[in-house]
C-alpha atoms as a PDB file:
ATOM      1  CA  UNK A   1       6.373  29.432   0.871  1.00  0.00           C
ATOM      2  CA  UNK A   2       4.979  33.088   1.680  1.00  0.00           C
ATOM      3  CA  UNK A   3       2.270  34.651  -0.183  1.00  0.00           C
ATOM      4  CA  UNK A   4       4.646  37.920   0.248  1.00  0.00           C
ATOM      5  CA  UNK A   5       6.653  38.439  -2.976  1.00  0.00           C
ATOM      6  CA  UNK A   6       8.986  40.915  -0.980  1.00  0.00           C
ATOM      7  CA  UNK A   7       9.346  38.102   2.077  1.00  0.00           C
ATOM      8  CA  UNK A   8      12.808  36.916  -0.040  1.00  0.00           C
ATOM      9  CA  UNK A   9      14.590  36.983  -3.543  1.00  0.00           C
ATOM     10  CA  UNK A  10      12.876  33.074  -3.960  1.00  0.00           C
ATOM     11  CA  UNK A  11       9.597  34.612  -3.882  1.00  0.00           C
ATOM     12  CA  UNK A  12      10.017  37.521  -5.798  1.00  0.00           C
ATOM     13  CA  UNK A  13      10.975  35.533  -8.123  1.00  0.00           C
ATOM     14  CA  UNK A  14       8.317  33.303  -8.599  1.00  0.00           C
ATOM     15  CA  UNK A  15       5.841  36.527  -8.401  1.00  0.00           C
ATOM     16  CA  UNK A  16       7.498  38.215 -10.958  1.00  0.00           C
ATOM     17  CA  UNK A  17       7.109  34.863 -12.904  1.00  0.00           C
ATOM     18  CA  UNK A  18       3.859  34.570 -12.398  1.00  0.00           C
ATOM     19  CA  UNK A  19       2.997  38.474 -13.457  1.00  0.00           C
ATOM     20  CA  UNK A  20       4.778  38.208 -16.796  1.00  0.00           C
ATOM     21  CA  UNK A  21       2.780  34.883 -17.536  1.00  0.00           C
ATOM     22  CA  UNK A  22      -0.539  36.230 -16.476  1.00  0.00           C
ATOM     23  CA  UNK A  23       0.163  39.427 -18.489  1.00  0.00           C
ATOM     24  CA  UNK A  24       0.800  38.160 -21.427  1.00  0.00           C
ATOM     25  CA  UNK A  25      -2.090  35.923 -20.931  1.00  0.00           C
ATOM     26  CA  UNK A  26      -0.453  32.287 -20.793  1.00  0.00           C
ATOM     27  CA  UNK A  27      -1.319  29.776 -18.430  1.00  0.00           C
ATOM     28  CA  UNK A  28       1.417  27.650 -16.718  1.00  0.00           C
ATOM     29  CA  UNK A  29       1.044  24.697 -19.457  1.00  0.00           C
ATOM     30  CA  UNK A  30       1.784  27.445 -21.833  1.00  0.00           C
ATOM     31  CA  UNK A  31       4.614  28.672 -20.051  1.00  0.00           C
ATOM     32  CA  UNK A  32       5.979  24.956 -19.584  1.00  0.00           C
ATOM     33  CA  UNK A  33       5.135  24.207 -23.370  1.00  0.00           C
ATOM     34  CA  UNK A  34       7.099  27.407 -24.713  1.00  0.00           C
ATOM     35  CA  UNK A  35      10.042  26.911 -22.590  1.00  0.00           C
ATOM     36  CA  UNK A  36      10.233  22.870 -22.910  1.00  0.00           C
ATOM     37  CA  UNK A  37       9.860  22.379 -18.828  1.00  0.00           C
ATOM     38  CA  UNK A  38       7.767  20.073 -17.234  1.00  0.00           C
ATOM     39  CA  UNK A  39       4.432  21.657 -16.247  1.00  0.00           C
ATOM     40  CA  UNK A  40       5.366  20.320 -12.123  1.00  0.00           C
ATOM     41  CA  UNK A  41       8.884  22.639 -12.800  1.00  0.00           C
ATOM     42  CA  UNK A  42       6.695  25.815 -13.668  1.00  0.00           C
ATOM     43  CA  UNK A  43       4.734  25.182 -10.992  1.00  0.00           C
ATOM     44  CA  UNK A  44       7.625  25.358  -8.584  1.00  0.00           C
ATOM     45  CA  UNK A  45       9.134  27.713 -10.092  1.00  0.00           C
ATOM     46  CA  UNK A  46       6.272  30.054  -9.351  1.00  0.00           C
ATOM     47  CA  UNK A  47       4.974  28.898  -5.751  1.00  0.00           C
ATOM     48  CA  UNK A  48       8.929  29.209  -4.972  1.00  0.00           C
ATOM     49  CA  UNK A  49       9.376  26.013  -4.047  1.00  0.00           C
ATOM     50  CA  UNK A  50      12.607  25.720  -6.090  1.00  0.00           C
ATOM     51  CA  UNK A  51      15.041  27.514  -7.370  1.00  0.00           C
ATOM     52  CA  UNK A  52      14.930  28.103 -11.212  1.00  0.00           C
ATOM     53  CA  UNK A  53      17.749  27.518 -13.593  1.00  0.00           C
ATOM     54  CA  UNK A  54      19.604  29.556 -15.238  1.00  0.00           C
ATOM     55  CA  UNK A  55      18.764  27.801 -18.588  1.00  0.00           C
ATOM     56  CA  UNK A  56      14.703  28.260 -17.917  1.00  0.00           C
ATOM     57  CA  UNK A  57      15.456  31.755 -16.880  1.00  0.00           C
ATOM     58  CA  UNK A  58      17.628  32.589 -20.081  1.00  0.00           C
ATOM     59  CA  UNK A  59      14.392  30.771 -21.916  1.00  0.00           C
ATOM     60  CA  UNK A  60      11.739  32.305 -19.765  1.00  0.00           C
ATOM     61  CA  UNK A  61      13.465  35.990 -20.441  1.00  0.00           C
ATOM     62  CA  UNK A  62      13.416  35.149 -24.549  1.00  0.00           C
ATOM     63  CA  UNK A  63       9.764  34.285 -24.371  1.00  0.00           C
ATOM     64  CA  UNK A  64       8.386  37.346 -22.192  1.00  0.00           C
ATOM     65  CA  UNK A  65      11.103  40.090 -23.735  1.00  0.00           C
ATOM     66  CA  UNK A  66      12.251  41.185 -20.667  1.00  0.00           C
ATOM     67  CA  UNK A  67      16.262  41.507 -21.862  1.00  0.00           C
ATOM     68  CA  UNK A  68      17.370  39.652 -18.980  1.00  0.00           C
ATOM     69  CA  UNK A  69      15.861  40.393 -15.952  1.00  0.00           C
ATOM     70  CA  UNK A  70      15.149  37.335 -14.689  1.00  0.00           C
ATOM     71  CA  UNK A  71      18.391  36.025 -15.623  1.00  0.00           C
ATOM     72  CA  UNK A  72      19.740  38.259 -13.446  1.00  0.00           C
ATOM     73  CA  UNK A  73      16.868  37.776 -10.871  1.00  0.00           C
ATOM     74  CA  UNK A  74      17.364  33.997 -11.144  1.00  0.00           C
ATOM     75  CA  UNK A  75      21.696  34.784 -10.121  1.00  0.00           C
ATOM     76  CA  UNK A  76      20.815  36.955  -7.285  1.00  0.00           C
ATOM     77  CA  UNK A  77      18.005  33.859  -5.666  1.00  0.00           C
ATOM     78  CA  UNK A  78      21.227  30.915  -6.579  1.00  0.00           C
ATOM     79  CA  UNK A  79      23.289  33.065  -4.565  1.00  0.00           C
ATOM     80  CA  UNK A  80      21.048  34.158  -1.682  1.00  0.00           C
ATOM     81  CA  UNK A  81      19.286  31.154  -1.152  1.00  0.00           C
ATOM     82  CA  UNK A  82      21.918  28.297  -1.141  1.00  0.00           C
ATOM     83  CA  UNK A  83      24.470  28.212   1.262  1.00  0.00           C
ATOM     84  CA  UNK A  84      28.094  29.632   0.120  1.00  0.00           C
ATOM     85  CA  UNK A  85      29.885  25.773   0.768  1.00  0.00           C
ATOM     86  CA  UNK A  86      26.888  24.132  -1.003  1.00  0.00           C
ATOM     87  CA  UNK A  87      27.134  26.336  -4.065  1.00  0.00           C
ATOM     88  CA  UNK A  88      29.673  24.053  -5.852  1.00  0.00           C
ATOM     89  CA  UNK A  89      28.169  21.223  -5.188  1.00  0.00           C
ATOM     90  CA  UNK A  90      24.890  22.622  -6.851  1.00  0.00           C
ATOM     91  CA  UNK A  91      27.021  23.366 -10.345  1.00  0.00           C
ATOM     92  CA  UNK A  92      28.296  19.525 -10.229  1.00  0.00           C
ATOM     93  CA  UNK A  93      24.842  18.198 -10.036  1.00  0.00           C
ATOM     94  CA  UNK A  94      23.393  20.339 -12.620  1.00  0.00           C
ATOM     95  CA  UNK A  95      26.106  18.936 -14.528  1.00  0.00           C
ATOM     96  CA  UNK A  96      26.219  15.078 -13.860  1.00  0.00           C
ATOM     97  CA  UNK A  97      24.182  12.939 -15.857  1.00  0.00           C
ATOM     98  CA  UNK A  98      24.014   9.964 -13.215  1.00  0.00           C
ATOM     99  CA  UNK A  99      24.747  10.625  -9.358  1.00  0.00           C
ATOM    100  CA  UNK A 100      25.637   7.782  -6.934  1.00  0.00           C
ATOM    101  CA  UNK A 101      25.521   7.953  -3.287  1.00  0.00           C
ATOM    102  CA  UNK A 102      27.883   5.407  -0.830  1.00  0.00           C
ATOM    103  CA  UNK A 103      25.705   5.102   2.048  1.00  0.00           C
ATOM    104  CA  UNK A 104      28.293   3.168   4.485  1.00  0.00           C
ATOM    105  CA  UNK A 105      25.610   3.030   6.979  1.00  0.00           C
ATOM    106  CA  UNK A 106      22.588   2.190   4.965  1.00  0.00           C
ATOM    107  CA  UNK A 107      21.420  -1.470   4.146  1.00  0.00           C
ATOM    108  CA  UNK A 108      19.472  -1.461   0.845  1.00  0.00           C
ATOM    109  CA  UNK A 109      16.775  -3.647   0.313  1.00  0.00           C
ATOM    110  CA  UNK A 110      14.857  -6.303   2.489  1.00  0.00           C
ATOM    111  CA  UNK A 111      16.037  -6.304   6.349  1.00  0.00           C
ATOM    112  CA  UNK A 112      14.030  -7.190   8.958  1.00  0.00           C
ATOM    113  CA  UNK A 113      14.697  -7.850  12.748  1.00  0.00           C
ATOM    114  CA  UNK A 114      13.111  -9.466  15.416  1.00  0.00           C
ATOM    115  CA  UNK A 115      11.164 -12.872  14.600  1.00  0.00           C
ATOM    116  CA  UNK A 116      10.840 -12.213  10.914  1.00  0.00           C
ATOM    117  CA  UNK A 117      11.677 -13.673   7.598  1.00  0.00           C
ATOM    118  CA  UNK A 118      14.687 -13.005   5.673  1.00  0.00           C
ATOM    119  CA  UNK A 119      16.087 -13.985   2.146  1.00  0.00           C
ATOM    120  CA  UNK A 120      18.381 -16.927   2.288  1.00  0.00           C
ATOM    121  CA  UNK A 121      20.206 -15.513   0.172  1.00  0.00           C
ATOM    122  CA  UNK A 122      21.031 -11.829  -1.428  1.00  0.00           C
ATOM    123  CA  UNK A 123      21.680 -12.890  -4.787  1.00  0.00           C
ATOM    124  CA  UNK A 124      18.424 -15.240  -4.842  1.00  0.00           C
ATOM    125  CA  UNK A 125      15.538 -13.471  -2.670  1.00  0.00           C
ATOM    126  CA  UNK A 126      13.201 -16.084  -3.963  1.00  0.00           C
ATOM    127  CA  UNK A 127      14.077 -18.797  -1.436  1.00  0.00           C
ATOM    128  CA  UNK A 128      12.685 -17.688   2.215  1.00  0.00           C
ATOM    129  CA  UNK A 129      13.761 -19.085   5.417  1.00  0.00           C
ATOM    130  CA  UNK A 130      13.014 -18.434   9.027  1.00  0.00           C
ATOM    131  CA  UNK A 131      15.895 -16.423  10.763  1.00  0.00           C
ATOM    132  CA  UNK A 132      17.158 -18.988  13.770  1.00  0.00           C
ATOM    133  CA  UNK A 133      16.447 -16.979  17.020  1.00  0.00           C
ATOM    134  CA  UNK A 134      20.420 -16.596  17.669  1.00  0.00           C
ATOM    135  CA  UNK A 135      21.277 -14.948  14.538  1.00  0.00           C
ATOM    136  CA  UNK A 136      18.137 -12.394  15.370  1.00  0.00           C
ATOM    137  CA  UNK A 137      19.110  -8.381  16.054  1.00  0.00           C
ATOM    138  CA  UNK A 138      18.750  -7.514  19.963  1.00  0.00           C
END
């Protein structure tokens, strides 16, 4: 991310962040402590490296007394930075408590080609057998 807080909303963001914390003297643990955010989530949230929520912004706002500035600040990034058909998408998973992905295309777990060994069987990978040279990939 830029050093220049002006470069895009993202980065103001995390600039004006970081000026409210260092004015009121807290360090990011502090910041991470007060809000209940993992210290790695503060960090981001700073360097720009994501986008904050609207709940830490909302908690962030309560804590430094700024009467909803970055709640507001934190609207204007959601809707700059992330791309107007991937906006819903972004609500669901903030939402969801589990997400599952169908990979059609993807095989999960041990597979090898060429002269290698495979599992003899999925549901028992403890048994190993050498792959006969006409059931090998080309």
């Amino acid at each position: 991310m830029s050093n220049d807080p002006y470069s895009s909303p993202l980065a103001f963001f995390g600039a004006e962040l970081k000026r409210l914390r260092e004015r009121g003297g807290l360090t990011q643990s502090d910041v991470a402590e007060r809000t209940n955010y993992a210290l790695s989530t503060v960090s981001a949230y700073e360097t720009g490296n994501r986008i904050a929520s609207a709940d830490f912004a909302e908690r962030a706002d309560k804590m430094f007394g700024t009467g909803g500035d970055l709640t507001r600040l934190q609207r204007l990034v959601e809707n700059v930075a992330v791309l107007p058909w991937f906006r819903d998408r972004i609500e669901v998973e903030r939402q969801a408590t589990e997400i599952r992905v169908y990979e059609p295309y993807v095989i999960p777990g041990l597979f090898q080609t060429g002269n290698t060994r495979v599992p003899s069987s999925i549901p028992s990978a403890r048994r190993w057998r050498r792959m006969p040279s006409s059931a090998r990939l080309r």
